[in-house]
Protein backbone atom coordinates (compact mmCIF):
# COMPACT_ATOMS: atom_id res chain seq x y z
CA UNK A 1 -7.30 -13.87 12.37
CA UNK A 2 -10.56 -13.72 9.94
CA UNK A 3 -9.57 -13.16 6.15
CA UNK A 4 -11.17 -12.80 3.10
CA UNK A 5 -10.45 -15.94 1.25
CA UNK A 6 -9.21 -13.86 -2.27
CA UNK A 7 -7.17 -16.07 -4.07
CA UNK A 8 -6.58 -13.87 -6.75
CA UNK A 9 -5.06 -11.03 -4.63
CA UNK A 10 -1.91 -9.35 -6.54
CA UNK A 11 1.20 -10.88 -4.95
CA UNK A 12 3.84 -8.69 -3.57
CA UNK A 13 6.83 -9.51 -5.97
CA UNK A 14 4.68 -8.08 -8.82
CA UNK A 15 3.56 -4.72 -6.64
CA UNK A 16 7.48 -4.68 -5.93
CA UNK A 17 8.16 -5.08 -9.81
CA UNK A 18 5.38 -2.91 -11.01
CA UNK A 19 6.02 -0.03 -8.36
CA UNK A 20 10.19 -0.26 -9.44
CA UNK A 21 9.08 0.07 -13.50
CA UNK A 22 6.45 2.55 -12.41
CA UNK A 23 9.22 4.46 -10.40
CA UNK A 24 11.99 3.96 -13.18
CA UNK A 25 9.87 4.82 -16.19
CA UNK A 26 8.51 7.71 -14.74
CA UNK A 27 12.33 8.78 -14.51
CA UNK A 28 13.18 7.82 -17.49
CA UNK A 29 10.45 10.15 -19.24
CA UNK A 30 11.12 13.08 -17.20
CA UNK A 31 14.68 12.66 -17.79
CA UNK A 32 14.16 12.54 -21.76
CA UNK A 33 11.93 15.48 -21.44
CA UNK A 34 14.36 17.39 -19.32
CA UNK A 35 16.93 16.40 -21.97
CA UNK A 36 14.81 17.75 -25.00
CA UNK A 37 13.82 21.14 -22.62
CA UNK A 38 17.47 21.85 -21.63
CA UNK A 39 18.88 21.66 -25.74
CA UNK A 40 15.79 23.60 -26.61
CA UNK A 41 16.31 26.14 -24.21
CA UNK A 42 20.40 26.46 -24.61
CA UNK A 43 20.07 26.31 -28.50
CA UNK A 44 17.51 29.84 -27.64
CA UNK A 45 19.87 30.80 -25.36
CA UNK A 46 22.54 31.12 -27.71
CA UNK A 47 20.46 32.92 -30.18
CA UNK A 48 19.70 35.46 -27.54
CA UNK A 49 23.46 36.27 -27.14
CA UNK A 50 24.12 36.93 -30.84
CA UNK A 51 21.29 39.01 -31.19
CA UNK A 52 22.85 40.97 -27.88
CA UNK A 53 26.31 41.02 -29.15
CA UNK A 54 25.42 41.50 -32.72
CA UNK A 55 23.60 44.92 -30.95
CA UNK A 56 26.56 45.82 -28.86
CA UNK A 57 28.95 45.89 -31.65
CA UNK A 58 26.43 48.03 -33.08
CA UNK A 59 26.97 50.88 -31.06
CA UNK A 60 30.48 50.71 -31.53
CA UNK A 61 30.31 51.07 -35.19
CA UNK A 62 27.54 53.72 -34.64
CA UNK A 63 29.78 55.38 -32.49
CA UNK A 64 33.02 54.89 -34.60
CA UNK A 65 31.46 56.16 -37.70
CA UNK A 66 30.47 59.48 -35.67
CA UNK A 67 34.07 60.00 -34.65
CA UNK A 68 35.26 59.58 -37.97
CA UNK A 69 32.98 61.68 -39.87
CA UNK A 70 32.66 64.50 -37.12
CA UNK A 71 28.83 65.64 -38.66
CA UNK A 72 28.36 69.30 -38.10
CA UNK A 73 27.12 70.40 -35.13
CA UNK A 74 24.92 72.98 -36.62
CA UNK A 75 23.71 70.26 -38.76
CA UNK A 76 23.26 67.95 -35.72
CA UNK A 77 22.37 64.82 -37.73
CA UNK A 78 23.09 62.11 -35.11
CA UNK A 79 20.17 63.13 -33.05
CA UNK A 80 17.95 61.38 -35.93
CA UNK A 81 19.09 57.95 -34.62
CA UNK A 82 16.64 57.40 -31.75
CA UNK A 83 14.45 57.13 -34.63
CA UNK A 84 16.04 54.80 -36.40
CA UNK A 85 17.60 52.63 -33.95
CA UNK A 86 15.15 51.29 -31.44
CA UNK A 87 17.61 50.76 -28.32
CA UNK A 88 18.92 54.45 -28.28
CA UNK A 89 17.55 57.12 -26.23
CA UNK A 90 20.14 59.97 -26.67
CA UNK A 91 23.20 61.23 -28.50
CA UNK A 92 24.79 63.26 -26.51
CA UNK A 93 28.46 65.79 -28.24
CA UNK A 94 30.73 67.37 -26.90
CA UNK A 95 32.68 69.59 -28.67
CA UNK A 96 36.17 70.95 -28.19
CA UNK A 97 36.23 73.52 -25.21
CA UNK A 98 32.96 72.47 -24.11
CA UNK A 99 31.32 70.50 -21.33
CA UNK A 100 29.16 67.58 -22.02
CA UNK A 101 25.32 67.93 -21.22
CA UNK A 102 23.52 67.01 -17.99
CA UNK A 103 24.34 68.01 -14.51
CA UNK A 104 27.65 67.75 -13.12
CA UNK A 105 27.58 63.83 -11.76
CA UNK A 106 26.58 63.20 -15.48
CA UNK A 107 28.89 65.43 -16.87
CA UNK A 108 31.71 64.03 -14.60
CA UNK A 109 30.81 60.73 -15.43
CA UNK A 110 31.25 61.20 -19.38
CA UNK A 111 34.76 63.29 -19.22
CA UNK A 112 36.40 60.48 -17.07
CA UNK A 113 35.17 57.76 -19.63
CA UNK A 114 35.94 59.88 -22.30
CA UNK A 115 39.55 60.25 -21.20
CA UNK A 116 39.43 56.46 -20.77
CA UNK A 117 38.54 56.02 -24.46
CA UNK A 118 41.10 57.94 -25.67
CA UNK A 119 43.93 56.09 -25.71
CA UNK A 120 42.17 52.99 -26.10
CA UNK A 121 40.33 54.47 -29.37
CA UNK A 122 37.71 52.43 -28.29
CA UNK A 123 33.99 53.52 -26.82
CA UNK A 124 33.85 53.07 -23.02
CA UNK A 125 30.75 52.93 -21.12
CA UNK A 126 29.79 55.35 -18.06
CA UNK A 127 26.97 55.96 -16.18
CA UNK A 128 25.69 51.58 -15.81
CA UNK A 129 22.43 52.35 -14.05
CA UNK A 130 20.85 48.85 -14.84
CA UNK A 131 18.33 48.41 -11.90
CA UNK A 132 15.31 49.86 -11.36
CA UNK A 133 12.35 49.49 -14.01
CA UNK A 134 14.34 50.98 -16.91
CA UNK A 135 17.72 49.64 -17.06
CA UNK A 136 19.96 52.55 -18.92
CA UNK A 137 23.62 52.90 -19.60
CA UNK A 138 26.01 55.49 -21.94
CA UNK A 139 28.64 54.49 -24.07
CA UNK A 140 31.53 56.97 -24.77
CA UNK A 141 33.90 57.32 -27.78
CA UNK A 142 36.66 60.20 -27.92
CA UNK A 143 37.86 61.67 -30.67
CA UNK A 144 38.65 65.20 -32.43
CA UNK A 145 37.25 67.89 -32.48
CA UNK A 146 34.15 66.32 -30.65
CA UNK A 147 33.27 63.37 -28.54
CA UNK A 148 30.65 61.64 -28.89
CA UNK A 149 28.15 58.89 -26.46
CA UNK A 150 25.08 56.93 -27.02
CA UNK A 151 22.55 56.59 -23.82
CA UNK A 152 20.89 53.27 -24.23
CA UNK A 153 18.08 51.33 -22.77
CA UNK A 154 19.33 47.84 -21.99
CA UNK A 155 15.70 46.29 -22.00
CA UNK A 156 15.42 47.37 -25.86
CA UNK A 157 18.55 46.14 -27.35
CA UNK A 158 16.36 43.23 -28.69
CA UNK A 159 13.59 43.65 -30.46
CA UNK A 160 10.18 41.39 -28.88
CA UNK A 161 9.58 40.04 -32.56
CA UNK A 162 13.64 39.08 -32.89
CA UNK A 163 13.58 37.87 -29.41
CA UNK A 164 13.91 34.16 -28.96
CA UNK A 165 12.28 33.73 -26.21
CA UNK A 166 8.06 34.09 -25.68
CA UNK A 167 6.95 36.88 -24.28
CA UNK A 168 5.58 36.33 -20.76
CA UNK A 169 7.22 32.83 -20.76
CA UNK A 170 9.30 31.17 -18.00
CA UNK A 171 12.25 31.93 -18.91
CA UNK A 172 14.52 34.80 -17.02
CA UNK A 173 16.82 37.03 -19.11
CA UNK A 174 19.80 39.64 -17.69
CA UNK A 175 22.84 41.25 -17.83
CA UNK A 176 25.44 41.25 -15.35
CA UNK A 177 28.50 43.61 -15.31
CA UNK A 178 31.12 42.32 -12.77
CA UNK A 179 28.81 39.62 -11.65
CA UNK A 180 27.15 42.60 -8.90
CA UNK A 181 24.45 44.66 -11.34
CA UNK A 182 22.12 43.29 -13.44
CA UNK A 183 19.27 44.47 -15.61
CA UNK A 184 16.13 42.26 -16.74
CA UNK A 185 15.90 42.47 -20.49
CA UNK A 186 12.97 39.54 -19.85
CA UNK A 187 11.27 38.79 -16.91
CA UNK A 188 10.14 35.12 -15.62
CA UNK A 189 8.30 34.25 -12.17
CA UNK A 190 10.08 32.91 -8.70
CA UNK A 191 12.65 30.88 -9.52
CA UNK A 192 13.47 29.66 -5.87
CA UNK A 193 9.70 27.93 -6.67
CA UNK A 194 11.35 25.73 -9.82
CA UNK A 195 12.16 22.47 -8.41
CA UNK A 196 14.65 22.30 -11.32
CA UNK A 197 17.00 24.96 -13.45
CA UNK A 198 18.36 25.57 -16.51
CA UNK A 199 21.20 28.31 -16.57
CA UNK A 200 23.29 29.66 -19.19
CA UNK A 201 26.08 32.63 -18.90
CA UNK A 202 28.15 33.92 -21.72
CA UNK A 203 30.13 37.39 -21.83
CA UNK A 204 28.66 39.75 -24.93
CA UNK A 205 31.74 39.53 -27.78
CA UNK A 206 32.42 43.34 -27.55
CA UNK A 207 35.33 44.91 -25.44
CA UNK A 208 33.17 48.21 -24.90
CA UNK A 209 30.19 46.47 -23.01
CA UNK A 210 31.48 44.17 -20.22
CA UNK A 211 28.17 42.66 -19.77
CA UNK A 212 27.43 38.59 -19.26
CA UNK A 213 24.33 37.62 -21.10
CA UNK A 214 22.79 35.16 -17.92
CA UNK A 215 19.72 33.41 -18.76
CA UNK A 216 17.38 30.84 -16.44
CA UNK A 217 14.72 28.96 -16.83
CA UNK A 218 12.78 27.32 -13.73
CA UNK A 219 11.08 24.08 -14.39
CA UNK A 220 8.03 23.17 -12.06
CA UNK A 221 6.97 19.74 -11.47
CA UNK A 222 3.39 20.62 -12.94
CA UNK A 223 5.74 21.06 -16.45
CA UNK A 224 6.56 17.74 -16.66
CA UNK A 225 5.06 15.25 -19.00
CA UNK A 226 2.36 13.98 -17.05
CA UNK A 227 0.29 13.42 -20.01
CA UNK A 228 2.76 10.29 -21.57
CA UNK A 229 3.70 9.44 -17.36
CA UNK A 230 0.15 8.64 -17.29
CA UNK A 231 -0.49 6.55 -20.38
CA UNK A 232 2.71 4.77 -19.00
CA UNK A 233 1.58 4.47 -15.76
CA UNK A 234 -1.78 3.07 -17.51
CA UNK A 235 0.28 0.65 -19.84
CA UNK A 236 1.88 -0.74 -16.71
CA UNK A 237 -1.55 -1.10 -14.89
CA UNK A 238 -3.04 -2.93 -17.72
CA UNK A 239 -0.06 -5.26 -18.14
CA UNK A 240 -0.12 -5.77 -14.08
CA UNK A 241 -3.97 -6.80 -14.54
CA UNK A 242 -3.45 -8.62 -17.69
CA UNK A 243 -0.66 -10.98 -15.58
CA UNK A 244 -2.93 -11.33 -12.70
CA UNK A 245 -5.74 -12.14 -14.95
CA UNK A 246 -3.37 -14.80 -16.67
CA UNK A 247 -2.34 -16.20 -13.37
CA UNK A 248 -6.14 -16.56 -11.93
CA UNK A 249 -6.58 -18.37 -15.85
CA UNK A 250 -4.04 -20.62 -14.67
CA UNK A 251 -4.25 -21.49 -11.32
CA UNK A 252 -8.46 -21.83 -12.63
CA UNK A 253 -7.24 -24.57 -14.71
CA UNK A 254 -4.93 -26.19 -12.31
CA UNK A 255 -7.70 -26.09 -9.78
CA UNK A 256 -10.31 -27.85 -12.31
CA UNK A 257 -7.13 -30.20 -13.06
CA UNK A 258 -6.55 -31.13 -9.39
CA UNK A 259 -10.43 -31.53 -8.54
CA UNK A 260 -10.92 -33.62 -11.42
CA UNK A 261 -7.87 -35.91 -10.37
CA UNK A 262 -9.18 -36.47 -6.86
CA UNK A 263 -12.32 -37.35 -8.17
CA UNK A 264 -10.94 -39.90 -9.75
CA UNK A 265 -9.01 -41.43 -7.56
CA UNK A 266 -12.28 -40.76 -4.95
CA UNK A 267 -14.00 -42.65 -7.79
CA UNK A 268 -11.52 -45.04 -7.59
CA UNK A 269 -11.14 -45.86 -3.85
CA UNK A 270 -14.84 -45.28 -3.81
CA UNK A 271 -15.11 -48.10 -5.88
CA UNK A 272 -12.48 -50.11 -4.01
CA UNK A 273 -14.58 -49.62 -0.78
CA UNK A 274 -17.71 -50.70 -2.62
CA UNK A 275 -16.26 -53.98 -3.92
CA UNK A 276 -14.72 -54.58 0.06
CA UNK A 277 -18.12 -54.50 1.58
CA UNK A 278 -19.72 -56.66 -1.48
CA UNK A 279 -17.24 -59.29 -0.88
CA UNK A 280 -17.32 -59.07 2.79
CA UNK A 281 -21.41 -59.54 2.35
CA UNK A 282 -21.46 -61.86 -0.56
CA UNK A 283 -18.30 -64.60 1.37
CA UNK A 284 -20.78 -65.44 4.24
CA UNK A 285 -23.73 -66.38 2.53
CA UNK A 286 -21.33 -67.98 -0.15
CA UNK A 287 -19.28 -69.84 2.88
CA UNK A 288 -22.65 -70.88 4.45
CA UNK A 289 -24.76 -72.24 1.19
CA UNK A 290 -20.77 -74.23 0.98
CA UNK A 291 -20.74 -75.44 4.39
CA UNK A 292 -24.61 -76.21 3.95
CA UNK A 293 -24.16 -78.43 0.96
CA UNK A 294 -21.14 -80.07 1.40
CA UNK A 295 -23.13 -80.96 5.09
CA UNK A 296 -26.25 -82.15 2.47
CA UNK A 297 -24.31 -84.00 0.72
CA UNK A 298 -22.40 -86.06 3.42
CA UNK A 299 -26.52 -86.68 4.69
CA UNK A 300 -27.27 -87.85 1.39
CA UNK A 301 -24.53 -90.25 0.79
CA UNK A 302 -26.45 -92.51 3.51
CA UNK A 303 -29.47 -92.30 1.68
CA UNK A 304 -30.15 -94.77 -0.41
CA UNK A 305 -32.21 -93.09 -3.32
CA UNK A 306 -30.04 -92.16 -5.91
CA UNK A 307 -27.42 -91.61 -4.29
CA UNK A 308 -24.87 -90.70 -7.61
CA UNK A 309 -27.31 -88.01 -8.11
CA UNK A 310 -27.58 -85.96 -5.15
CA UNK A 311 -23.91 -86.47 -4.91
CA UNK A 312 -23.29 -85.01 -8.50
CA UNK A 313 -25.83 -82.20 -7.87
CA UNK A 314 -24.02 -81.22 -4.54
CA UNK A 315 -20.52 -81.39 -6.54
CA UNK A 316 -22.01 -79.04 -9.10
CA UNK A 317 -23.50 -76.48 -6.34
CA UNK A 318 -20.26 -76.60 -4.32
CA UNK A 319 -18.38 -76.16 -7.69
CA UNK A 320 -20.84 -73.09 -8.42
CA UNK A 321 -20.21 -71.45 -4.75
CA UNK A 322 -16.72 -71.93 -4.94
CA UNK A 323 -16.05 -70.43 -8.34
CA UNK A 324 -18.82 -67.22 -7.05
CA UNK A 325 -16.38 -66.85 -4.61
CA UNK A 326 -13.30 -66.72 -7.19
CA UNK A 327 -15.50 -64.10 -9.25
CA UNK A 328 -15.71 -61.59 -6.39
CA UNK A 329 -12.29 -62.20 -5.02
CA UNK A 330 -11.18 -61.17 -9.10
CA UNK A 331 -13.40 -58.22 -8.46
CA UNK A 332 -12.13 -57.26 -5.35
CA UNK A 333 -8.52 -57.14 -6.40
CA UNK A 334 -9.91 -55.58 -9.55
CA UNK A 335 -10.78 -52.42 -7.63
CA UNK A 336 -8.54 -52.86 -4.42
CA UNK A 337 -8.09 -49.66 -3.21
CA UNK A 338 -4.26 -48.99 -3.14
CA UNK A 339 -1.86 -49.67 0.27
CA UNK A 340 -1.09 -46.12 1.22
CA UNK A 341 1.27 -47.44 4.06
CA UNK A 342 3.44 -48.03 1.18
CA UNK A 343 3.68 -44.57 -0.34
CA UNK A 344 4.39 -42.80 2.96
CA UNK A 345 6.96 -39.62 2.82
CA UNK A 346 6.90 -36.37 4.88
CA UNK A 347 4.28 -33.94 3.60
CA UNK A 348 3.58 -30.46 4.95
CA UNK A 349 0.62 -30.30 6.33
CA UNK A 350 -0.16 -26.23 6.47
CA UNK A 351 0.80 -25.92 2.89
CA UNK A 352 -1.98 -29.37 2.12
CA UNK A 353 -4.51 -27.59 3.71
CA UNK A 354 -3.62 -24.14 1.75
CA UNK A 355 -3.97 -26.30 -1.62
CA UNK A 356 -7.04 -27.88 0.00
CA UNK A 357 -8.65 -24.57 0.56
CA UNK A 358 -7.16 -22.96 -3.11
CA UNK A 359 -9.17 -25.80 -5.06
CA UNK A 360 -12.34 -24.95 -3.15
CA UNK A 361 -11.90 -21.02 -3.35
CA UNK A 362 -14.61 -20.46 -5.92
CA UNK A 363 -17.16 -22.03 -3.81
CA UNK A 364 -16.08 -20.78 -0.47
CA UNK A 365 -15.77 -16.86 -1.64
CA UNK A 366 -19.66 -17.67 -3.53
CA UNK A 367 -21.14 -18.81 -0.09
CA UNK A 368 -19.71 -15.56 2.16
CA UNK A 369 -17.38 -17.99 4.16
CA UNK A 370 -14.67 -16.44 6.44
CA UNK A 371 -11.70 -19.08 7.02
CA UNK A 372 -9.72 -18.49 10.44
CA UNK A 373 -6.46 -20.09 10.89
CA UNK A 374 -5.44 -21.14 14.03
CA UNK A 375 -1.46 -22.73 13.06
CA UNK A 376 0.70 -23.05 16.11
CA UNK A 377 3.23 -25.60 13.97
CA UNK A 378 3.64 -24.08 11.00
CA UNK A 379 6.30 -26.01 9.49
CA UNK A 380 4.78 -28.95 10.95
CA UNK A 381 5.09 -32.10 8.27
CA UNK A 382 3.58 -35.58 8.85
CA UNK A 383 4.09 -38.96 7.34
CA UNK A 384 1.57 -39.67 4.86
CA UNK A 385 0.45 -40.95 1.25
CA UNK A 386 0.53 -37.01 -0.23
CA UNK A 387 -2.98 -37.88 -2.43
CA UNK A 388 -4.43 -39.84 0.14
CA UNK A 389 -3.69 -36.60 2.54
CA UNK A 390 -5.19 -34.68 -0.08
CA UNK A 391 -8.15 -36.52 -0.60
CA UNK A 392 -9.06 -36.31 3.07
CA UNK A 393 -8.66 -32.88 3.55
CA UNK A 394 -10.38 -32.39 0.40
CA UNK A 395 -13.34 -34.35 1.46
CA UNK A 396 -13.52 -32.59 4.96
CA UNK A 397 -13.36 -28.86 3.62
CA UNK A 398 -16.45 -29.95 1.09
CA UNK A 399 -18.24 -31.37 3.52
CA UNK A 400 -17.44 -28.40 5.79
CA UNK A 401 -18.43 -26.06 2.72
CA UNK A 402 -21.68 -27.72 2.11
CA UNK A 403 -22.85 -27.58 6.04
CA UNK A 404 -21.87 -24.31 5.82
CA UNK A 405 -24.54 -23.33 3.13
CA UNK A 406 -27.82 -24.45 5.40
CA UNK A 407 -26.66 -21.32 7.56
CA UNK A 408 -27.29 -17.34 7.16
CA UNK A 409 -24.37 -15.92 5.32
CA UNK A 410 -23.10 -13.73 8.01
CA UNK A 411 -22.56 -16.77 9.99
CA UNK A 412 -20.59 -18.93 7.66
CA UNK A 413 -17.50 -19.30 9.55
CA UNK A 414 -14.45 -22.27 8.37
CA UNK A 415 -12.11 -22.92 11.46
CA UNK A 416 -8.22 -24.56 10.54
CA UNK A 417 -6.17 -25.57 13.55
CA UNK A 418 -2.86 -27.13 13.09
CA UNK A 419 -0.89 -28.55 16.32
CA UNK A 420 1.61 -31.02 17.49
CA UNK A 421 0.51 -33.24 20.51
CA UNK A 422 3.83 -35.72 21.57
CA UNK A 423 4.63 -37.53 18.03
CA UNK A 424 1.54 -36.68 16.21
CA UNK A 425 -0.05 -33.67 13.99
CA UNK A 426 -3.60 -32.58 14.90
CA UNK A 427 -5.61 -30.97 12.40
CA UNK A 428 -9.10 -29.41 13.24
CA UNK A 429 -11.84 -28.13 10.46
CA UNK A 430 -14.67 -26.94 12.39
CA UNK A 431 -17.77 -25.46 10.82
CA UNK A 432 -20.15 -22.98 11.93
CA UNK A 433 -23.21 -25.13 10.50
CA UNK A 434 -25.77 -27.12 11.57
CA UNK A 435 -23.94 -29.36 13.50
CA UNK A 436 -23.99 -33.64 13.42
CA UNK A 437 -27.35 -35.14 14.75
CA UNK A 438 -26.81 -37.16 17.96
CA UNK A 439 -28.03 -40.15 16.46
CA UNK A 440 -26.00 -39.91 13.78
CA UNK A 441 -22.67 -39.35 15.41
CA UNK A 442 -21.93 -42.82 16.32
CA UNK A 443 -22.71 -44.31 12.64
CA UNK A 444 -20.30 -41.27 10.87
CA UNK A 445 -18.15 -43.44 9.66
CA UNK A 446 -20.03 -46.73 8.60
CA UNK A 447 -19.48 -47.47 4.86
CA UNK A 448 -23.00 -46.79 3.26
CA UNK A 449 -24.42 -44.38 6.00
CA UNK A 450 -25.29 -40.96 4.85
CA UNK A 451 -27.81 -37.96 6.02
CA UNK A 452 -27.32 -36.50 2.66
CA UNK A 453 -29.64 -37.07 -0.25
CA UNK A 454 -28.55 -38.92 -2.88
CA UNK A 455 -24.88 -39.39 -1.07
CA UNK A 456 -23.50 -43.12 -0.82
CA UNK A 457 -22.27 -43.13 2.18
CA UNK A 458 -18.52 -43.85 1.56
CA UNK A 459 -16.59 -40.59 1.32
CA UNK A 460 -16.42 -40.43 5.15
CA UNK A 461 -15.35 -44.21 5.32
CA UNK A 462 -13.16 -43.71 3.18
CA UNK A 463 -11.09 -40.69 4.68
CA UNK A 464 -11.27 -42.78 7.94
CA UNK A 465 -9.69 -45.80 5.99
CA UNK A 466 -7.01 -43.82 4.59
CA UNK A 467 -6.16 -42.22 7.97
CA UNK A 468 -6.22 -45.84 9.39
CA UNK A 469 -3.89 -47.04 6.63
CA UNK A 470 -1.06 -44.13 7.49
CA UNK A 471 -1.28 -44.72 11.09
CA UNK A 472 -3.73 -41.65 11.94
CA UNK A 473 -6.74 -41.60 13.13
CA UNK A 474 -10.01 -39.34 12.37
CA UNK A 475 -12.53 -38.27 14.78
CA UNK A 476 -16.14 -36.57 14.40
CA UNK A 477 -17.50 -34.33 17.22
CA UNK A 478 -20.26 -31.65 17.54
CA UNK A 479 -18.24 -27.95 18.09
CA UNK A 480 -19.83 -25.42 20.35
CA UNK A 481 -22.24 -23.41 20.50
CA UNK A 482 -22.75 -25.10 17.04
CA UNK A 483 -21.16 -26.82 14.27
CA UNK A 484 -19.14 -30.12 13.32
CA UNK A 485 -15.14 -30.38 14.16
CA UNK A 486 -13.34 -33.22 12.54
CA UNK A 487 -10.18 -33.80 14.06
CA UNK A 488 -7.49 -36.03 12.28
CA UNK A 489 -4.68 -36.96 13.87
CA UNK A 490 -1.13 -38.42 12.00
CA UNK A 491 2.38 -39.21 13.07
CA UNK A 492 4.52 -36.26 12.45
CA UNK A 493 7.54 -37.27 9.89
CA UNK A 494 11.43 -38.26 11.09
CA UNK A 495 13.52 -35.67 11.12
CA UNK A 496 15.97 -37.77 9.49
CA UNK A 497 13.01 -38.41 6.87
């Protein structure tokens, strides 16, 4: 299928890595934060029930200091505390031979707590009414001549400016008596909505008022910290790009490494092909001017002018051919390009063609070109020189790259094929370009011949020498509807090898 040729895509281990310390930082911070929330909120939580129980054993001593003092009921001082003490609505006496105020549910109420307290000598409450919007209850203590009970509002025993807790904040205060009735002392929203709790129970430390201070508080997920789970999420992002950026640095300079060692030894065999056609050109004329005088010199030895003479000068020309000869058979093994046959081992030839393509992926993603891969062996591997398999494939995706600029961009199309046919491993790089002229097809891969301006001719000659030299073969044909396929064909490796 087509692809964007993007070498410096992010690879999926470091997604994989990033996404798992994404995920487990992101944890770890809302874990800490949950941490520092839930001592926060238990350390107010704790305050709230001394301030409750510090008010509850209030109203006993309120209440025990009426029974022991017995104030005149002409007098009728106890009535004054709703004024002084916030959470009490009512003082309510009975004395001896009377009935206690209120109508006869309320007045029932108070006697049967009252004979409760008695022999406890302890108040007792009556009359819990802690729904509704004002949560109320009394508090009896007997004692002689009069009785005596405190009505008090549950949502006042704590003052807002003592109270722990801020007003109209999340958090959820009540009392519960026997775990059924409860009365809000501070109200918080939903808390079915929290997608996490806090909770907190803890009977009041007074024996008259059975209550169990229960406070919640509902943590949303828009409470977390999202504010240091970003800059965390950021850190991560600019580490992941700073790696990515350090691998494109590196593969850059691999890249420039690798191209500048194949031009080398492409320098190298270049030269080594250049000295083979200068001495095959330069031993025929050489062997001919030697044949010709040594032939001139046997003619002249039956002539009879100076004969010594035209037999030294002949020596000395022979002499000079021969040792012209000697000088560019030095130069040829000088510059001998190097007997791949002898370095064969099994290569893969997919991944050749991926490193192939990786050195040239600057050029090919700044010309537009879209590479197909057509791979029916993909762990194909073939018996080959590995840098004289490089250098070929090397040389065809250039040329392939440079066709490929003479065309619109849209059409700049690179074509891999990789298949086995019997014992040998066909690859095909076809082009969308211009194609091969006719005339020129035949000459392709003549040492010297070029369509290219200012080319020499031998990087062609050379990848079909190579190929030659490993027991392969490459081929040159015009692709259709247009374009240039190069086919080259090697023998695939042992698989004892």
């Amino acid at each position: 299928m087509p692809a964007a040729f993007d070498p410096h895509r992010w690879p999926a281990g470091l997604l994989a890595a990033l996404a798992l310390r994404v995920g487990g930082g992101t944890v770890l911070i809302a874990r800490s934060d949950l941490a520092v929330r839930q001592a926060a909120f238990e350390t107010d939580a704790r305050i709230a029930h001394r301030l409750l129980s510090q008010r509850a054993s209030q109203h006993d001593a309120i209440l025990a200091t009426l029974a022991l003092l017995q104030p005149p009921a002409a007098e009728a001082p106890e009535q004054r505390l709703p004024s002084f003490v916030g959470q009490v609505l009512q003082v309510l006496r009975r004395d001896a031979g009377t009935d206690w105020p209120g109508d006869a549910d309320q007045r029932a109420a108070l006697a049967a707590a009252e004979q409760q307290s008695r022999p406890l000598q302890r108040a007792v409450m009556a009359q819990v009414a802690l729904g509704g919007e004002r949560g109320r209850y009394a508090l009896v203590r007997a004692a002689t001549p009069a009785s005596f009970a405190l009505v008090i509002d549950a949502r006042a025993l704590v003052p807002a400016a003592d109270w722990p807790f801020a007003p109209g904040g999340p958090v959820q205060v009540s009392l519960a008596q026997r775990g059924q009735v409860q009365a809000l002392v501070a109200a918080a929203g939903p808390l079915d909505a929290a997608a996490w709790h806090f909770a907190f129970r803890k009977p009041l430390a007074t024996d008259s008022q059975p209550f169990e201070l229960v406070v919640q508080r509902p943590l949303r997920v828009a409470e977390l910290p999202w504010v240091r789970i970003g800059l965390w999420w950021l850190a991560l992002a600019a580490a992941g790009w700073g790696y990515v950026a350090w691998q494109a640095q590196r593969r850059a300079q691999r890249r420039a490494q690798e191209l500048l060692r194949l031009g080398q030894v492409g320098r190298l065999n270049a030269l080594g092909e250049l000295a083979a056609g200068m001495a095959h050109e330069l031993n025929q004329p050489l062997t001919a001017v030697s044949a010709g005088v040594q032939a001139a010199q046997r003619l002249l030895a039956d002539d009879p002018p100076d004969l010594a003479t035209a037999r030294q000068a002949m020596a000395q020309a022979v002499q000079q051919s021969r040792r012209a000869a000697d000088v560019v058979a030095r130069l040829r093994r000088l510059v001998e390009r190097p007997d791949v046959a002898s370095r064969l081992q099994p290569c893969a030839l997919q991944a050749t063609l991926r490193g192939g393509l990786d050195l040239l992926a600057p050029e090919a993603q700044r010309l537009g070109v879209s590479v197909e891969w057509q791979a029916d062996a993909a762990g194909l591997q073939v018996q080959a020189d590995p840098v004289a398999l490089e250098q070929i494939v090397h040389n065809l995706l250039n040329n392939a790259l440079q066709a490929l600029a003479a065309v619109p961009v849209g059409e700049r199309r690179l074509r891999l094929g990789v298949h086995r046919d019997g014992d040998a491993a066909v690859v095909d790089i076809a082009d969308s370009g211009p194609g091969i002229a006719a005339e020129a097809l035949p000459r392709l891969f003549e040492p010297f011949f070029t369509t290219r301006e200012g080319g020499l001719g031998l990087g062609l000659s050379l990848c079909e020498s190579l190929a030659s030299g490993m027991g392969g073969a490459l081929s040159a044909a015009n692709a259709s509807p247009r374009g240039a396929v190069f086919t080259l064909r090697l023998p695939t490796a042992a698989p004892n090898a």
